[in-house]
Protein backbone atom coordinates (compact mmCIF):
# COMPACT_ATOMS: atom_id res chain seq x y z
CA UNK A 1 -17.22 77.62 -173.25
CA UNK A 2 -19.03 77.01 -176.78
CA UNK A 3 -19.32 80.03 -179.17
CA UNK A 4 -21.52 82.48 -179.44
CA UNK A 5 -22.65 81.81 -182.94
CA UNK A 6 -23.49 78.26 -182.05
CA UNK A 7 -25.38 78.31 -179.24
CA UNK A 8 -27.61 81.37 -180.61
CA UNK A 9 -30.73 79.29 -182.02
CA UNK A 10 -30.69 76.83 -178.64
CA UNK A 11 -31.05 80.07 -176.71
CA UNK A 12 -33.56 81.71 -179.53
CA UNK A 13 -35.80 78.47 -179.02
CA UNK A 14 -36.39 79.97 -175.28
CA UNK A 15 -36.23 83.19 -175.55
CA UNK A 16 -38.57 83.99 -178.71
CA UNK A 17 -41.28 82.69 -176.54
CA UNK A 18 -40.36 85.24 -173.32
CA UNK A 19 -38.00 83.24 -171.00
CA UNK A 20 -35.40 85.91 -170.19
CA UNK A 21 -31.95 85.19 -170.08
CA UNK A 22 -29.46 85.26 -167.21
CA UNK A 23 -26.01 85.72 -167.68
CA UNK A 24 -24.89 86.89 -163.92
CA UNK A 25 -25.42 85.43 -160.30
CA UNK A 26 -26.68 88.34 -159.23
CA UNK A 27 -29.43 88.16 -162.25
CA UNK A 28 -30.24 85.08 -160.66
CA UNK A 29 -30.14 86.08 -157.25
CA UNK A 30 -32.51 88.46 -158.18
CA UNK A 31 -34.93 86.43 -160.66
CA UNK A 32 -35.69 84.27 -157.92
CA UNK A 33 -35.90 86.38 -155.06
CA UNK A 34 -39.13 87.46 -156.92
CA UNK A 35 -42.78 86.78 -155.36
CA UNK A 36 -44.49 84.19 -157.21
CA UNK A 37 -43.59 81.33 -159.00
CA UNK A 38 -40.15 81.48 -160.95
CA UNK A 39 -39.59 78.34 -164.27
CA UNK A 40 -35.48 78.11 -164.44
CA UNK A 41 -34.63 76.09 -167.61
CA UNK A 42 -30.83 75.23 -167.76
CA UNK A 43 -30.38 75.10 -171.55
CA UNK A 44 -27.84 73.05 -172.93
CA UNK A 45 -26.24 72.00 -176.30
CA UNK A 46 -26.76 68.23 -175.45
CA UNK A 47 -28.21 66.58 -178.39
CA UNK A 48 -29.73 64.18 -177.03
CA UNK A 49 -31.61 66.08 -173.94
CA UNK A 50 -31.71 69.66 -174.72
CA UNK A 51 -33.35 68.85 -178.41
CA UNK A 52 -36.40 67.85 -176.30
CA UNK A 53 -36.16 70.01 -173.54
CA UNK A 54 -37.00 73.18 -175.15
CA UNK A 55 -39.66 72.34 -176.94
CA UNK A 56 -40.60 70.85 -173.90
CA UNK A 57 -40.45 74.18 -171.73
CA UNK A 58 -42.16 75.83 -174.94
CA UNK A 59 -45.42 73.34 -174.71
CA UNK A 60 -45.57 73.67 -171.15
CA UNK A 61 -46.59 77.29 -171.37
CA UNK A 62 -49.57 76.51 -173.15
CA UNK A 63 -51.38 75.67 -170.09
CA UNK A 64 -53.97 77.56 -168.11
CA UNK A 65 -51.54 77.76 -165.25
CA UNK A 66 -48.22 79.36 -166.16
CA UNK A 67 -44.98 80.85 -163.89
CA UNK A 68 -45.03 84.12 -163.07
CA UNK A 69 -41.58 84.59 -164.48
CA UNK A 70 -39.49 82.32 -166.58
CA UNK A 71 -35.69 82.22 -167.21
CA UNK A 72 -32.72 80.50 -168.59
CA UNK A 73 -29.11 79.46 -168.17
CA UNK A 74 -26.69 78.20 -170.77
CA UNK A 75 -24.46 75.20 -169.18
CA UNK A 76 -20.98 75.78 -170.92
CA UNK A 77 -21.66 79.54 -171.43
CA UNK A 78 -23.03 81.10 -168.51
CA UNK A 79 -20.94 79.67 -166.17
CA UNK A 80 -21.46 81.92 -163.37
CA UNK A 81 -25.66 82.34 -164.18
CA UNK A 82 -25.46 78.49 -164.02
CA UNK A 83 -23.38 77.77 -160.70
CA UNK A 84 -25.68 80.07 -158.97
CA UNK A 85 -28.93 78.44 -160.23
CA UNK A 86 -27.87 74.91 -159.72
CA UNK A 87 -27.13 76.17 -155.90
CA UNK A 88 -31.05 77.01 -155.83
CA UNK A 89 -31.19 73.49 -157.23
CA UNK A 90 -29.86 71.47 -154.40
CA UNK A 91 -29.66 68.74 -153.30
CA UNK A 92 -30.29 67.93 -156.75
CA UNK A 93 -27.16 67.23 -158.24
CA UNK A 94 -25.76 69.49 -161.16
CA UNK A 95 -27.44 68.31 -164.78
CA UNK A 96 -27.80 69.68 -168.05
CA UNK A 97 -30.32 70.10 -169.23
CA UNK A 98 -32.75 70.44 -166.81
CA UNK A 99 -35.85 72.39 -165.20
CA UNK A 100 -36.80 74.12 -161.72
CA UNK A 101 -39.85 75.57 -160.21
CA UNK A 102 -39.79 77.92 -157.53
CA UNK A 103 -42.50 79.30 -155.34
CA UNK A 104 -41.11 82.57 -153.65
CA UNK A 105 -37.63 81.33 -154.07
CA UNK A 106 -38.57 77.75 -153.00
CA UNK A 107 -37.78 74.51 -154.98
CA UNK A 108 -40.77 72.99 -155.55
CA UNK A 109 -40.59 71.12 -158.38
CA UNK A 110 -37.67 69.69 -160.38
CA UNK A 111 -36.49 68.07 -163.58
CA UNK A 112 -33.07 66.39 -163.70
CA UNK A 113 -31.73 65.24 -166.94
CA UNK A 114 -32.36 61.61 -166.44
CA UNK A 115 -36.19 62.69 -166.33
CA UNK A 116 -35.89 64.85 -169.62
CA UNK A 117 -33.44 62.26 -171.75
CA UNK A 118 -35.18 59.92 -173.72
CA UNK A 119 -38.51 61.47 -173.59
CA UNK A 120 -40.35 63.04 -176.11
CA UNK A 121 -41.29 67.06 -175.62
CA UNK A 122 -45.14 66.53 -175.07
CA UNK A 123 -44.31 63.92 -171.47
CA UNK A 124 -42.06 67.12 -170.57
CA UNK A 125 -44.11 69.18 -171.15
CA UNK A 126 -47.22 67.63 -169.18
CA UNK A 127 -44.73 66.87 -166.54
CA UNK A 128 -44.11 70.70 -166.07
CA UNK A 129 -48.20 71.10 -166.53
CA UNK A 130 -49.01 69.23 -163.50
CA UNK A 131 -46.47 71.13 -161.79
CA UNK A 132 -47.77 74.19 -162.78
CA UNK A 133 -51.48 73.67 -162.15
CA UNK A 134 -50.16 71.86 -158.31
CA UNK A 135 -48.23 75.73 -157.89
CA UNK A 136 -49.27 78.66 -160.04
């Protein structure tokens, strides 16, 4: 599990731009039990990834289309938040960093790592924008 202190501006990136964070399964049990479409970001101190993923999931919500509701999970913090989303994630296997979009508790959309590593924030973040415009 990382500390606290060091994982606080990867999970202020999200959250000072309205995802909510989940910390519980139940939280996420409930998040996405929710009517309407649900963005899941699994946050993650990867480097390489995550530095690209957030800004990613930022970008994408400047779209005419948005989710309903967006949350997050920290991989190596919120262990239990993070099991329970990746079981809403299946078959997909587990990654870190990566993205999901639900429709009434439905996967319908999904970004493993492999599509978010290597990419720069704006192809993320269009990726998510088609998604959103094809769902919201």
């Amino acid at each position: 599990m990382y500390p606290a202190e060091l994982v606080k501006p990867m999970r202020e990136d999200l959250t000072k731009v309205g995802f909510e964070e989940l910390h519980t399964a139940q939280a996420v049990d409930a998040a996405l039990a929710k009517e309407g479409t649900t963005l899941v970001v699994i946050n993650s101190v990867c480097g390489c990834a995550a530095a690209n993923a957030r800004p990613g999931a930022r970008i994408s919500l400047q779209n005419a289309k948005k989710p309903d509701h967006i949350v997050t999970v920290f991989a190596g913090v919120d262990k239990e938040a993070v099991d329970a989303a990746r079981g809403y994630m299946a078959p997909f296997p587990p990654s870190s960093p990566s993205m999901a979009l639900f429709k009434n508790g439905e996967l319908v959309h999904m970004l493993e790592r492999h599509h978010i590593e290597g990419r720069p924030a704006e192809l993320i973040a269009e990726n998510l924008k088609d998604a959103f415009n094809e769902y919201c």
